[in-house]
Protein backbone atom coordinates (compact mmCIF):
# COMPACT_ATOMS: atom_id res chain seq x y z
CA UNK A 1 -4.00 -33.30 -12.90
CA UNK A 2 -2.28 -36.49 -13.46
CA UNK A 3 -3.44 -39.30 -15.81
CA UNK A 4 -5.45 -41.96 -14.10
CA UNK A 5 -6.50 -39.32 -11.67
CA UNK A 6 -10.20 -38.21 -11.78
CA UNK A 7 -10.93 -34.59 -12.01
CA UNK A 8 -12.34 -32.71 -9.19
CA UNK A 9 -16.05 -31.08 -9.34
CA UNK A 10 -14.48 -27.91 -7.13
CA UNK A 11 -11.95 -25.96 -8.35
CA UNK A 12 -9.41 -24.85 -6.04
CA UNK A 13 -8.89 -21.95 -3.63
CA UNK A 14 -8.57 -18.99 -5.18
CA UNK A 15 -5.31 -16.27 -3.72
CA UNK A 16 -6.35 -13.60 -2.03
CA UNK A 17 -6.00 -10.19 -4.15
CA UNK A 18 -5.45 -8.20 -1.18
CA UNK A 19 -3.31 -8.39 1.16
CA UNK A 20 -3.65 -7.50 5.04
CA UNK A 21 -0.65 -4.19 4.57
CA UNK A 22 -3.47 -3.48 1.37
CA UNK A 23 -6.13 -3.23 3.60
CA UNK A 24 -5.14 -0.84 6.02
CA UNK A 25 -3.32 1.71 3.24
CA UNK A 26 -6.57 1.19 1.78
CA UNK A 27 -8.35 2.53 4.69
CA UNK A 28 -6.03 5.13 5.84
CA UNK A 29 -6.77 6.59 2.41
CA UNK A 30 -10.20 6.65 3.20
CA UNK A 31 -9.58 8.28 6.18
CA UNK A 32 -7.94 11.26 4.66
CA UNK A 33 -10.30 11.72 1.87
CA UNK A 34 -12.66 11.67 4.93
CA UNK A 35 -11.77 14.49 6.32
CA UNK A 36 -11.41 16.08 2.79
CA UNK A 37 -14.66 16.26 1.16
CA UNK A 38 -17.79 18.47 2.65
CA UNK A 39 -20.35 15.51 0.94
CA UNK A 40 -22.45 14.49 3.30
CA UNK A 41 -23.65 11.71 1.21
CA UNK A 42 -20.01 10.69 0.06
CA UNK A 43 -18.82 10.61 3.63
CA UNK A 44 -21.50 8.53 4.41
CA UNK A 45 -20.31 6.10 1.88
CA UNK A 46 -16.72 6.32 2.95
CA UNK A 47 -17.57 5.79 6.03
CA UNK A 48 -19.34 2.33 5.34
CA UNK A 49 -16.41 0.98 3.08
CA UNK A 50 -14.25 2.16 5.97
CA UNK A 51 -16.16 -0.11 8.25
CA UNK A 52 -16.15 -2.76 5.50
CA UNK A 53 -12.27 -3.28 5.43
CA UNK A 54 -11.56 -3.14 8.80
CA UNK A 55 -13.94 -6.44 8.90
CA UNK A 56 -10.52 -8.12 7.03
CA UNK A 57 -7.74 -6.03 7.64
């Protein structure tokens, strides 16, 4: 911010933490602890995050 300049009420964009190649390591992980475990409760769960980054990868 520069003197004489009023301040703004937003702050700005924040960077993204991820990034698109993060994403689909990410969910090729998933994939293979997938077919790994024998919990049909933790599949279930992988299965949802799964879902969940493919919405922004």
């Amino acid at each position: 911010m520069t003197e004489g300049t009023p301040p703004t009420k937003e702050p700005g964009r924040a960077r993204a933490l991820l990034s698109t190649a993060d994403f689909k390591l990410l969910r090729r992980a998933l994939e293979s602890h997938a077919k790994a475990t024998e919990d049909r409760e933790e599949l279930a769960k992988i299965n949802a995050l799964h879902h969940r980054l493919g919405n922004y990868g």
